[in-house]
Protein backbone atom coordinates (compact mmCIF):
# COMPACT_ATOMS: atom_id res chain seq x y z
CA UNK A 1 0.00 0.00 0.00
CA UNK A 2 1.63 3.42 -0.83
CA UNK A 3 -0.67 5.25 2.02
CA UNK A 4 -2.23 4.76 4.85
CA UNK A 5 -5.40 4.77 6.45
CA UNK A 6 -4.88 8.38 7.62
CA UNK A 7 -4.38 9.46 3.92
CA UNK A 8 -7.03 7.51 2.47
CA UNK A 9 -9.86 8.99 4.99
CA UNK A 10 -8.47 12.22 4.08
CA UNK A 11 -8.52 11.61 0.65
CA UNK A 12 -12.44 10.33 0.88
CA UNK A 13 -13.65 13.69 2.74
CA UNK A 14 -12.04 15.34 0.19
CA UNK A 15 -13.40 13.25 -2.64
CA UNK A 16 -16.92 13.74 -1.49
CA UNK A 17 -16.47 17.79 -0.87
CA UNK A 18 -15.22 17.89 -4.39
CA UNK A 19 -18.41 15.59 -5.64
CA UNK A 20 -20.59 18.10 -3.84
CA UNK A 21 -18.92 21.27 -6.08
CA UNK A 22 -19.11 18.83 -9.39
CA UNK A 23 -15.27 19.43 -9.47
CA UNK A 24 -13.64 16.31 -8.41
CA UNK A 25 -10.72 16.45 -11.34
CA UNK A 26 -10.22 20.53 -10.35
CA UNK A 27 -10.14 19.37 -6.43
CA UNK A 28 -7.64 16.90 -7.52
CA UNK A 29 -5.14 19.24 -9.53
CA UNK A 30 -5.67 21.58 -6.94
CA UNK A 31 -4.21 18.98 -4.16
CA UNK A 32 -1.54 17.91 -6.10
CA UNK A 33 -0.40 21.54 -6.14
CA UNK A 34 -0.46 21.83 -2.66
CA UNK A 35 1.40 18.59 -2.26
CA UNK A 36 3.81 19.02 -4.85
CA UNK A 37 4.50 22.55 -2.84
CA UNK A 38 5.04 20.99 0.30
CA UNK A 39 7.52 18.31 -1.32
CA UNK A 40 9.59 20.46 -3.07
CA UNK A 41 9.74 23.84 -1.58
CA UNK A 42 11.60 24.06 1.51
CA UNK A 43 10.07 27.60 2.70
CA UNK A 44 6.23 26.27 1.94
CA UNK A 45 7.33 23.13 3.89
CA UNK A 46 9.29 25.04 7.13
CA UNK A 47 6.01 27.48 7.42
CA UNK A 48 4.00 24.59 7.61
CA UNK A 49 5.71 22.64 9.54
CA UNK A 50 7.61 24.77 12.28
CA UNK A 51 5.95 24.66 15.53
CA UNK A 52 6.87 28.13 16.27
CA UNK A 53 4.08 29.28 14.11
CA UNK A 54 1.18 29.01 15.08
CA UNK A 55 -1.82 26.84 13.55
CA UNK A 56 -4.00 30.50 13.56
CA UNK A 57 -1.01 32.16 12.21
CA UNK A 58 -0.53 29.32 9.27
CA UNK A 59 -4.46 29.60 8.66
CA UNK A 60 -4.48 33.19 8.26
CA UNK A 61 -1.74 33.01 6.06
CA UNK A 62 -3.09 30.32 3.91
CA UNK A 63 -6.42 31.76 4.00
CA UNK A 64 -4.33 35.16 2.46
CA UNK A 65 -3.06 33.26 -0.29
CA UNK A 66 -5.35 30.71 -1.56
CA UNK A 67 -8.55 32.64 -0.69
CA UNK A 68 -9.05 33.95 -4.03
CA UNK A 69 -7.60 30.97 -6.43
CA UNK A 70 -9.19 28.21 -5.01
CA UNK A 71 -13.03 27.08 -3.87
CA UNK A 72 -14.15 27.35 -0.41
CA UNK A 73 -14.53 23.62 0.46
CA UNK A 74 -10.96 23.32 -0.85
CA UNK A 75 -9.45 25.72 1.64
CA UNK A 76 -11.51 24.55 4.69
CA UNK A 77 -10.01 21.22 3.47
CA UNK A 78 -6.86 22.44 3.40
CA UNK A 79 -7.03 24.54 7.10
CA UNK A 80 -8.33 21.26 8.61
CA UNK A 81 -5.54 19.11 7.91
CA UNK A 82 -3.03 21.94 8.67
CA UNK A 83 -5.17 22.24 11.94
CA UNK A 84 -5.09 18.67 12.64
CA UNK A 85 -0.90 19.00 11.85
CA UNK A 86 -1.74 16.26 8.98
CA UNK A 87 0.81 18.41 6.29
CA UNK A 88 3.19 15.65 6.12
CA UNK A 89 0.31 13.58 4.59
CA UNK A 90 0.01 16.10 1.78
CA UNK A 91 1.84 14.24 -0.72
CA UNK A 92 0.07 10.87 0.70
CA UNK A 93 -3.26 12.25 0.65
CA UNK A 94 -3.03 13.46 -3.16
CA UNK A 95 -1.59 9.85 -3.99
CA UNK A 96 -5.04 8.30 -2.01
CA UNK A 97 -7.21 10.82 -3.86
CA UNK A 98 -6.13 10.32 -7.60
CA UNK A 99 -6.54 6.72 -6.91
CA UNK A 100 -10.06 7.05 -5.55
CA UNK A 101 -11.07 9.44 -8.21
CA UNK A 102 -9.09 6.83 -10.96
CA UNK A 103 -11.58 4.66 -9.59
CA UNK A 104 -14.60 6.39 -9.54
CA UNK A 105 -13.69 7.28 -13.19
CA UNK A 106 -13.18 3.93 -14.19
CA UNK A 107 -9.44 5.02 -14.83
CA UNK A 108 -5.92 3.44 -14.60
CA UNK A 109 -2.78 4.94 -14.30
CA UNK A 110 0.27 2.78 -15.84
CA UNK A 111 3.68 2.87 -16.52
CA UNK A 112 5.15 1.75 -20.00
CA UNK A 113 8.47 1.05 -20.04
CA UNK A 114 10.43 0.53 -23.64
CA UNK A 115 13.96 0.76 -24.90
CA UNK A 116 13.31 3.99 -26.40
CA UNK A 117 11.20 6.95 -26.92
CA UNK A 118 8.07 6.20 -28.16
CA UNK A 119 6.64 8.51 -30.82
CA UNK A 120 3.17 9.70 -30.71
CA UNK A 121 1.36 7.24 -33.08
CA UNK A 122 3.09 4.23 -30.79
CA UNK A 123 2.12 5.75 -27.72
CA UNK A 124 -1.35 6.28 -29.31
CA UNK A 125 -1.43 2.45 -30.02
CA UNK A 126 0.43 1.26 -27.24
CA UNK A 127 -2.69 3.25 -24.50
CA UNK A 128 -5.49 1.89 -27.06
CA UNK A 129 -4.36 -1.39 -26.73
CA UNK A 130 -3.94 -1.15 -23.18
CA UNK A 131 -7.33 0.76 -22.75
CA UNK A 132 -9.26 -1.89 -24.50
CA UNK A 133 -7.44 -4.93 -22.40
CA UNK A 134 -8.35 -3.53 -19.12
CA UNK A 135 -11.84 -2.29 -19.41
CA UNK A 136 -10.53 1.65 -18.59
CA UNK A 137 -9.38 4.66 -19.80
CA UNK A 138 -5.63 4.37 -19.35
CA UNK A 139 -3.51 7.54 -18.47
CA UNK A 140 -0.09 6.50 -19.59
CA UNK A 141 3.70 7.36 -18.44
CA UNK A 142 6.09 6.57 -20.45
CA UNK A 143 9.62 6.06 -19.13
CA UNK A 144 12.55 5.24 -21.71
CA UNK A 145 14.59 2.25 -20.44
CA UNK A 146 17.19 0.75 -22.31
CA UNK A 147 17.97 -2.40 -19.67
CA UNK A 148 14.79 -4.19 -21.07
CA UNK A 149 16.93 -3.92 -24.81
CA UNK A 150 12.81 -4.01 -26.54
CA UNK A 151 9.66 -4.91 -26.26
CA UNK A 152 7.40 -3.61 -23.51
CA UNK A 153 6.57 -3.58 -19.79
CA UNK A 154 3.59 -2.19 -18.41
CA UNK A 155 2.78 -1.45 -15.02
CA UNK A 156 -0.96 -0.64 -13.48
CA UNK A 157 -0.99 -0.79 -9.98
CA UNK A 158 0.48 -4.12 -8.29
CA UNK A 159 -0.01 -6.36 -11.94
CA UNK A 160 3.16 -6.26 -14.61
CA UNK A 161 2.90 -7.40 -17.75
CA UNK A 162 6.44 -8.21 -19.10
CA UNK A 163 6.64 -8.74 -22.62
CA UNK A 164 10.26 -7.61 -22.89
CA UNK A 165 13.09 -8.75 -24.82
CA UNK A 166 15.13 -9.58 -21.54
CA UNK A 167 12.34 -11.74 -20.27
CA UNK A 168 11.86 -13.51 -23.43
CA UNK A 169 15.73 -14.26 -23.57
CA UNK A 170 15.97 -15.00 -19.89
CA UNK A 171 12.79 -17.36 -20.32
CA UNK A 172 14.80 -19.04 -23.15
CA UNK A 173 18.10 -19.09 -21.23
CA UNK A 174 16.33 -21.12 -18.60
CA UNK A 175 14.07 -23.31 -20.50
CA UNK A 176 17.93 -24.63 -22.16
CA UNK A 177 19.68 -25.12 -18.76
CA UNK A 178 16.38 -27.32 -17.58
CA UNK A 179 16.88 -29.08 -21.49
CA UNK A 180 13.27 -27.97 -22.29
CA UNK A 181 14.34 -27.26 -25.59
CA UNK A 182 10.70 -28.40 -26.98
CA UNK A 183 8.72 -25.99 -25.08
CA UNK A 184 11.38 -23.06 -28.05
CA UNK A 185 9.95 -23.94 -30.57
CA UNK A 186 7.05 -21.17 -29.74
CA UNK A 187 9.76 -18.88 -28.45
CA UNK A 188 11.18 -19.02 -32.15
């Protein structure tokens, strides 16, 4: 599990606040904002996170800045879990929360690794392929990795599907040192 229950309830409240403004995929870019803030810059993450400061004096602040540029449920959201010191969770919370809405949306997310850089009418093919094997719209990241030498490996969730050219040849390798050399003859 990449969360825990803490970010998942989170994650649910905030799911069903965003169903209630009919913005769920807004709510959800929002968060990721927020968490991608807190992960990667330090001041954003030392204000929220120094005890020195105050929870009033972090909620005014935050209520300064995000006031105007996001919707109200969003920010009480927000002031709750920075009330309840849950900012750590941030990044936790927005993982939860794309993979409820995924869900919901009858959405996968997957990784597709290949030896190179796919172009656009292979990555086209590659997601409708995928799309129509697993029943769901499939948001796609592609990550370039030469170790597999070709073919493809996918990755949606805790299921792999190797069809590399390293598997292939390893499967080969070890089908000859157990002298299954009939069970090649589909491998060729």
């Amino acid at each position: 599990m990449r969360y825990s229950a803490v970010a998942r309830n989170y994650a649910d409240t905030l799911l069903e606040l965003a169903a209630r403004d009919g913005e769920e995929e807004r709510y959800g870019e929002l968060l990721a904002t927020v968490a991608a803030l807190y992960g990667e810059v330090g001041d954003f993450r030392s204000f929220l996170d120094t005890p020195g400061i105050s929870v009033d004096e972090k909620n005014r602040t935050l209520r300064q800045v995000f006031a105007e540029r996001v919707p109200p449920l969003f920010l009480n959201f927000l002031l709750v879990v920075i009330d309840k010191r849950r900012q750590r969770w941030l990044p936790a919370i927005e993982t939860a929360y794309r993979d409820l809405l995924d869900r919901k949306v009858g959405r996968v997310q997957a990784t597709i690794r290949l030896a190179f850089a796919p172009d656009e009418a292979l990555q086209n093919d590659l997601v409708e392929a995928l799309s129509a094997r697993l029943g769901a719209e499939v948001v796609p990241h592609f990550v370039e990795d030469e170790r597999i030498l070709g073919g493809v490996v996918v990755r949606v969730g805790d299921e792999v599907m190797d069809g590399s050219l390293r598997r292939r040849l390893e499967d080969m390798r070890s089908n000859l040192v157990r002298g299954n050399a009939g069970s090649l003859q589909g491998d060729l």
